[in-house]
Protein backbone atom coordinates (compact mmCIF):
# COMPACT_ATOMS: atom_id res chain seq x y z
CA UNK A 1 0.77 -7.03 34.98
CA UNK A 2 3.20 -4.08 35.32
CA UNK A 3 5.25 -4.06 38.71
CA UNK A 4 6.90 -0.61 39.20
CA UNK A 5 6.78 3.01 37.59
CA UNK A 6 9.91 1.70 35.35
CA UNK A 7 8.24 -1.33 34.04
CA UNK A 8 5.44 0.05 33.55
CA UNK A 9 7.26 3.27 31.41
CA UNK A 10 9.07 0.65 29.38
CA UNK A 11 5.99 -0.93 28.43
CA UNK A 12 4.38 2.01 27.15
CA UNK A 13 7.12 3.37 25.47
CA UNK A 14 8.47 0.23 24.18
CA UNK A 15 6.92 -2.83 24.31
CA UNK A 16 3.38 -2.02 22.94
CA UNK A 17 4.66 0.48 20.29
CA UNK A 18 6.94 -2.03 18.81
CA UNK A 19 3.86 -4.79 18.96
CA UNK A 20 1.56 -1.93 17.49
CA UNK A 21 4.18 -0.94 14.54
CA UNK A 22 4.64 -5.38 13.81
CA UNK A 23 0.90 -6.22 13.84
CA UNK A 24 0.39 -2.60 11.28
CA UNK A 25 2.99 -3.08 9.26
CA UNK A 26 1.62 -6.89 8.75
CA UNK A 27 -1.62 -5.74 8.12
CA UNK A 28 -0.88 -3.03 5.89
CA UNK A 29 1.63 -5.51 3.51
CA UNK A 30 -1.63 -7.88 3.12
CA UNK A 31 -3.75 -5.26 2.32
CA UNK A 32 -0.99 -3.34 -0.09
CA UNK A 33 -0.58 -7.37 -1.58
CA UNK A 34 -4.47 -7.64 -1.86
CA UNK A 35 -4.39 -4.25 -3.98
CA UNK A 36 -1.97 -5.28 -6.26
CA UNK A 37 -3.37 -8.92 -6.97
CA UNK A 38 -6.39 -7.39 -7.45
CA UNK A 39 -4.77 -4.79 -10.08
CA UNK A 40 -2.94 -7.11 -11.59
CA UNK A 41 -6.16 -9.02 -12.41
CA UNK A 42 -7.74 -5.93 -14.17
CA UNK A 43 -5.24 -4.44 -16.17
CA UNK A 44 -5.43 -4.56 -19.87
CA UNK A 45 -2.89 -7.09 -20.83
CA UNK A 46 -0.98 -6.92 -24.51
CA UNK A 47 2.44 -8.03 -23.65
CA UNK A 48 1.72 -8.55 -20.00
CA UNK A 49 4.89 -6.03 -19.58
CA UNK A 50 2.38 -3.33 -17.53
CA UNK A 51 1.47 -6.44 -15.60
CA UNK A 52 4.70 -7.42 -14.80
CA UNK A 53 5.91 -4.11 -13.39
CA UNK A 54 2.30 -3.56 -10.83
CA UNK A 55 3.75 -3.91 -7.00
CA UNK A 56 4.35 -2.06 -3.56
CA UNK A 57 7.02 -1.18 -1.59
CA UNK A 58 8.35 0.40 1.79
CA UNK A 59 9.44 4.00 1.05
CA UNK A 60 10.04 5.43 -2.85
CA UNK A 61 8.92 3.23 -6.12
CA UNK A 62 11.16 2.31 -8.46
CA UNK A 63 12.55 4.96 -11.21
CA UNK A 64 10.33 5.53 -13.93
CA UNK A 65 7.01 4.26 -12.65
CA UNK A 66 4.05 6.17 -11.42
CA UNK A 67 2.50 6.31 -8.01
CA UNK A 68 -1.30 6.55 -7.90
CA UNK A 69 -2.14 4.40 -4.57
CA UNK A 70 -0.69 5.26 -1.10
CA UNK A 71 -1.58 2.94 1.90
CA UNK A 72 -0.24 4.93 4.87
CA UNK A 73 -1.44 5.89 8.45
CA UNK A 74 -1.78 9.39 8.33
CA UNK A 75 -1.40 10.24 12.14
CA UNK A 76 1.37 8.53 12.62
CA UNK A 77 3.32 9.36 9.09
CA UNK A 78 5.99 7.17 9.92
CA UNK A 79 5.02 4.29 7.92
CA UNK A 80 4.23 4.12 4.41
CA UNK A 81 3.27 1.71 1.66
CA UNK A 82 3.44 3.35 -2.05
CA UNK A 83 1.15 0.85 -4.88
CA UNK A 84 2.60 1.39 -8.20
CA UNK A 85 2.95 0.23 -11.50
CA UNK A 86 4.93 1.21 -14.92
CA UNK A 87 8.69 0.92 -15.15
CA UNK A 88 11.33 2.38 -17.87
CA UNK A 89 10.41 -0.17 -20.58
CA UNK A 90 6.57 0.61 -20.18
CA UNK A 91 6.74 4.71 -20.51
CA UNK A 92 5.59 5.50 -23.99
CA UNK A 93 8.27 8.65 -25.20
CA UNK A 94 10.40 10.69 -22.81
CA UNK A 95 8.62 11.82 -20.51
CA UNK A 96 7.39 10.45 -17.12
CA UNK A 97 3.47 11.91 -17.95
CA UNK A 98 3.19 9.45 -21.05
CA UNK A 99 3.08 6.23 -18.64
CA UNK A 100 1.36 3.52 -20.18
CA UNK A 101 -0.20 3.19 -17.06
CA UNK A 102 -1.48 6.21 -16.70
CA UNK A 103 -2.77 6.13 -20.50
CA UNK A 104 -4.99 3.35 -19.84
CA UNK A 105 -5.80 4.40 -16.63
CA UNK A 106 -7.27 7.59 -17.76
CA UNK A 107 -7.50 7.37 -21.68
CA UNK A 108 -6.54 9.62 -24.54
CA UNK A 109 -8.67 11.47 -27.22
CA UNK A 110 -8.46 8.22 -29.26
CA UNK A 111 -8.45 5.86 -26.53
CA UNK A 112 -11.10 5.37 -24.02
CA UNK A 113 -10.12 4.94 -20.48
CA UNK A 114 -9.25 1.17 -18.97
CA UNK A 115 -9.05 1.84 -15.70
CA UNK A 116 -7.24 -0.92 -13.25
CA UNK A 117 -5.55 1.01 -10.66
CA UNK A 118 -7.71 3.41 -9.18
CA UNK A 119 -11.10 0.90 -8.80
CA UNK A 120 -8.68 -1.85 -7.11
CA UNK A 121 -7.25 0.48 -4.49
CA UNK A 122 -11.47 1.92 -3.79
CA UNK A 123 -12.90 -1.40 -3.58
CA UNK A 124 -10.17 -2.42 -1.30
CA UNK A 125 -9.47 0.72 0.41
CA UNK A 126 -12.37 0.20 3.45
CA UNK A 127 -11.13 -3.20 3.72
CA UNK A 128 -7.44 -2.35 4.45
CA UNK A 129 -7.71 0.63 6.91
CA UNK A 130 -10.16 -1.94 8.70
CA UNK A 131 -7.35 -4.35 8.80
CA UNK A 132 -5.08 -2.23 10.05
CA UNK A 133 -7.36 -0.46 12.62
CA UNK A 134 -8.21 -4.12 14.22
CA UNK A 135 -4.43 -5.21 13.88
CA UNK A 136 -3.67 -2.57 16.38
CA UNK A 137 -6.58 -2.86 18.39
CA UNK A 138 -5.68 -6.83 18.93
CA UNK A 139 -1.82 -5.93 19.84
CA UNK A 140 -2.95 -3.75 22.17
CA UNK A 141 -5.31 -6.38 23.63
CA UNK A 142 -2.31 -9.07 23.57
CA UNK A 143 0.06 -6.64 25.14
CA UNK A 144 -1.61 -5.96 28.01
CA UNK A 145 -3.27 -9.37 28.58
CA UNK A 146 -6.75 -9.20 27.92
């Protein structure tokens, strides 16, 4: 229990936000990791290069690769998960539209689409946010001792 106006302020401002922003940030890296496996798995593989270069990460992808997932908690815009694949050595010509991800993702007029991204991050998308919701909903349970 909370003894005293200032105790009880540092709790709210402290205490359970930190707790909150752990168990979320937890929560959204398993779901982010699920994503990925899960892309991995589908991809067309021919060199397993694409393969190779499919991840996530805290704050801006890498240079050269393309961002089509985005795990993030839109109320609270603080934190942020980008899912992305393609690096330098997998962008076919000069520029960053002619990602080989991309290609297969969405085809060309000679080659059908192979999609791998987009159908990992839908079938997993209810999943995560339902992870995250009940990650916070348990730290706030824990914080305040129920």
């Amino acid at each position: 229990m909370v003894d005293g106006i200032k105790a009880l302020e540092k709790r709210l401002t402290k205490t359970i936000p930190e707790a909150i922003r752990k168990a979320a940030s937890d929560a959204m890296e398993k779901g982010a990791q699920e994503v990925v496996d899960m892309m991995k798995r589908r991809v067309p593989r021919d060199t397993g290069e694409l393969a190779n270069t499919i991840g996530w990460t805290w704050g801006d992808a890498p240079k050269g690769s393309m961002v089509i997932g985005e795990v993030q908690n839109r109320k609270y815009n603080t934190m942020r998960i980008l899912i992305f694949a393609g690096s330098e050595k997998t962008r076919v010509g000069s520029r960053n539209q002619f990602q080989l991800a991309r290609l297969l993702e969405f085809g060309t007029q000679e080659m059908g689409p192979k999609p791998f991204f987009f159908g990992s991050w839908r079938a997993n998308k209810k999943r995560v946010r339902s992870r995250v919701t009940r990650a916070i909903r348990e730290a706030i349970k824990r914080e305040n001792g129920a």
